[in-house]
Protein backbone atom coordinates (compact mmCIF):
# COMPACT_ATOMS: atom_id res chain seq x y z
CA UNK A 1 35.77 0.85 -21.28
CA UNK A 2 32.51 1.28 -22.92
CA UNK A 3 30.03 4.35 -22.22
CA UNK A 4 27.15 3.86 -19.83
CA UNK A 5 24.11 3.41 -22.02
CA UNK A 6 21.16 5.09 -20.33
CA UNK A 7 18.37 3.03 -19.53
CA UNK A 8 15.89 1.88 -22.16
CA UNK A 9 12.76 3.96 -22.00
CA UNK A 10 9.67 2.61 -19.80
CA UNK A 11 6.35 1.59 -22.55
CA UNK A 12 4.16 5.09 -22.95
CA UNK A 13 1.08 5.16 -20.82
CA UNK A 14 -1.72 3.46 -22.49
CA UNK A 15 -5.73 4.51 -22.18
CA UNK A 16 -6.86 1.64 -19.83
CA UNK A 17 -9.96 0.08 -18.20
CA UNK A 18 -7.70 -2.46 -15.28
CA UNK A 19 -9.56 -5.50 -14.11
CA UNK A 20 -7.25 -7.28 -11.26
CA UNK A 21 -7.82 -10.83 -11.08
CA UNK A 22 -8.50 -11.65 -7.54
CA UNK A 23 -6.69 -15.03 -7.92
CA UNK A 24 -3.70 -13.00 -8.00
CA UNK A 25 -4.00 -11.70 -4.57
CA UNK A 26 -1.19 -12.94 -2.54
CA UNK A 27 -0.37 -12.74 1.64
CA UNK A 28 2.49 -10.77 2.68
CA UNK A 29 4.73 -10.92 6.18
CA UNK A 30 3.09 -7.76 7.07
CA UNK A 31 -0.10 -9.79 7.54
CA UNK A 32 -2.38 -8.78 5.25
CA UNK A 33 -3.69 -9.52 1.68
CA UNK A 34 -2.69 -7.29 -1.19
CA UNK A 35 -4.27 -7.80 -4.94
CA UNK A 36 -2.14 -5.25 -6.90
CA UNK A 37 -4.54 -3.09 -9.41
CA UNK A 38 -1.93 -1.12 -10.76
CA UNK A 39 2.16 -1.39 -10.36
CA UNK A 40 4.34 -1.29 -13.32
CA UNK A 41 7.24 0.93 -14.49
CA UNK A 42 5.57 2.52 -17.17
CA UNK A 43 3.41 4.28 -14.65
CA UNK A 44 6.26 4.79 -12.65
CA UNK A 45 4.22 7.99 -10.48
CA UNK A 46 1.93 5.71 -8.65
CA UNK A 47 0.63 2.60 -7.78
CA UNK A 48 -2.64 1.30 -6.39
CA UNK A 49 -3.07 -1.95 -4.47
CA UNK A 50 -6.12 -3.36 -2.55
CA UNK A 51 -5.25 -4.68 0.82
CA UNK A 52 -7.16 -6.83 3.11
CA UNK A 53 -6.80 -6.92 6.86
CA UNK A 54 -8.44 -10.28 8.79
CA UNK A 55 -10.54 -9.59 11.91
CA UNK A 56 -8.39 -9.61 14.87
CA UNK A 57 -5.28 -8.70 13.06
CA UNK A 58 -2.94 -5.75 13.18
CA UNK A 59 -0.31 -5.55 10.28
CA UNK A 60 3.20 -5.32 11.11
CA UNK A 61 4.42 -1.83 11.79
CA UNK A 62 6.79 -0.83 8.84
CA UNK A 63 7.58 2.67 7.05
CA UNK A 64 8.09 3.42 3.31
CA UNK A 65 11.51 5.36 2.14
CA UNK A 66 11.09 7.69 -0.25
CA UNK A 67 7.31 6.85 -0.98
CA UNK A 68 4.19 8.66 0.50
CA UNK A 69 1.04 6.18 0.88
CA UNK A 70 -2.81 6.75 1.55
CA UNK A 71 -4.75 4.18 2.87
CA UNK A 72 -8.73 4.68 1.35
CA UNK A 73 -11.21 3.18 3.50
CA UNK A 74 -14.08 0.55 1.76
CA UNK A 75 -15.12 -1.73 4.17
CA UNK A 76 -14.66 -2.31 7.88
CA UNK A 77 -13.60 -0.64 10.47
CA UNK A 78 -10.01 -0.16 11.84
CA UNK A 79 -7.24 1.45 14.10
CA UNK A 80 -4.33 3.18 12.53
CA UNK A 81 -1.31 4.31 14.37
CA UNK A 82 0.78 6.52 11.83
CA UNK A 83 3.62 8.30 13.02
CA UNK A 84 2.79 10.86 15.68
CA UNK A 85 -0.50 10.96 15.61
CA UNK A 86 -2.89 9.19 18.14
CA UNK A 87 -4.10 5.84 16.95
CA UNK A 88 -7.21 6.62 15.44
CA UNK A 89 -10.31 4.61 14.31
CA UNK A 90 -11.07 4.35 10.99
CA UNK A 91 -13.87 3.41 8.19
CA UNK A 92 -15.29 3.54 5.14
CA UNK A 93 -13.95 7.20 3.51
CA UNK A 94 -11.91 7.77 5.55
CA UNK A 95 -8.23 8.48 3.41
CA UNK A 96 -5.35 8.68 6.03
CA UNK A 97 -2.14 9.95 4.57
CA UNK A 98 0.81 8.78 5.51
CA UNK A 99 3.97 10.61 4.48
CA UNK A 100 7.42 8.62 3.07
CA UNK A 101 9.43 7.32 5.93
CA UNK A 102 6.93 7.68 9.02
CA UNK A 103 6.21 4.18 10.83
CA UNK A 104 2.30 3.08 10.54
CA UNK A 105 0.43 -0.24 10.99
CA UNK A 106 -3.46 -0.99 10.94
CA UNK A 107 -5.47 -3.22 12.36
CA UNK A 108 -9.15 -4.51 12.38
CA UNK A 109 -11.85 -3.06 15.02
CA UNK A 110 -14.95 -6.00 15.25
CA UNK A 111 -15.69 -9.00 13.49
CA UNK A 112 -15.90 -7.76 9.22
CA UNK A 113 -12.20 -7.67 7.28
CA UNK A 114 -10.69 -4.18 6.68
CA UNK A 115 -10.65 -3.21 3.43
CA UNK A 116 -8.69 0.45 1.74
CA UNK A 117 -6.84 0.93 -0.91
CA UNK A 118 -3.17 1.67 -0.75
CA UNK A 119 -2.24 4.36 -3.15
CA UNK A 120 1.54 5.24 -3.44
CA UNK A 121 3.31 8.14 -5.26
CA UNK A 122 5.81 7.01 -6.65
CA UNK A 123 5.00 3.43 -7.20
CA UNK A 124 6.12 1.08 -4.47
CA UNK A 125 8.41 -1.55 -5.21
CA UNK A 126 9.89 -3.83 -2.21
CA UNK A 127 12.99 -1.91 -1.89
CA UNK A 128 11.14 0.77 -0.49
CA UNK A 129 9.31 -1.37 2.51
CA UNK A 130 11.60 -1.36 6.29
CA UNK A 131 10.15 -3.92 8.76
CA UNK A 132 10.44 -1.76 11.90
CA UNK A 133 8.99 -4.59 14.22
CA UNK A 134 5.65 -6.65 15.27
């Protein structure tokens, strides 16, 4: 039987000005529209996505395992029900935190698309996502 090898190494972090391509942006089942601006395992700490929320929609509520998440306000305005706080109304600056395994959706208040970024620490990848309902 042959020794384990350890895993090759992940590429050292490179200086970097990151430009997503908004073709790129894709819809998910949670019901909203994510354009990933940074995700990759040789920044394995964090990663930054741009999510879009229509008018009239709530995304499905869902918790992360072992990742925290912020949601940064840019545009809109919105209701976020995270864990055990109160739904709350949210907009632009606002940064709600949102620690690793606590349920939260979001949802649009009015007529303009919500707009935050989702930061994660560490990076999400889609083993960490649990659909916990509508």
């Amino acid at each position: 039987m042959k020794p384990s090898q350890p895993p090759p190494e992940a590429p050292a972090l490179q200086a970097a000005i990151l430009r997503p391509d908004p073709a790129a942006a894709f819809f998910t089942a949670e019901r909203c529209r994510i354009l990933e601006v940074l995700n990759h395992a040789g920044d394995p700490a964090v990663s930054v996505a741009e999510a879009r929320v229509a008018p009239g929609v709530t995304t499905q509520l869902h918790r992360l395992h072992g990742v925290v998440e912020r949601y940064l306000i840019v545009k809109g305005r919105g209701m976020v029900d995270v864990g055990g706080l109160q739904p709350s109304e949210v907009g632009p600056g606002d940064l709600v935190v949102i620690p690793a395994g606590v349920p939260q959706r979001i949802g649009t208040l009015g007529e303009e698309e919500l707009v935050f970024y989702c930061i994660c620490t560490p990076r999400f990848t889609p083993e960490c996502y649990e659909t916990l309902g509508e």
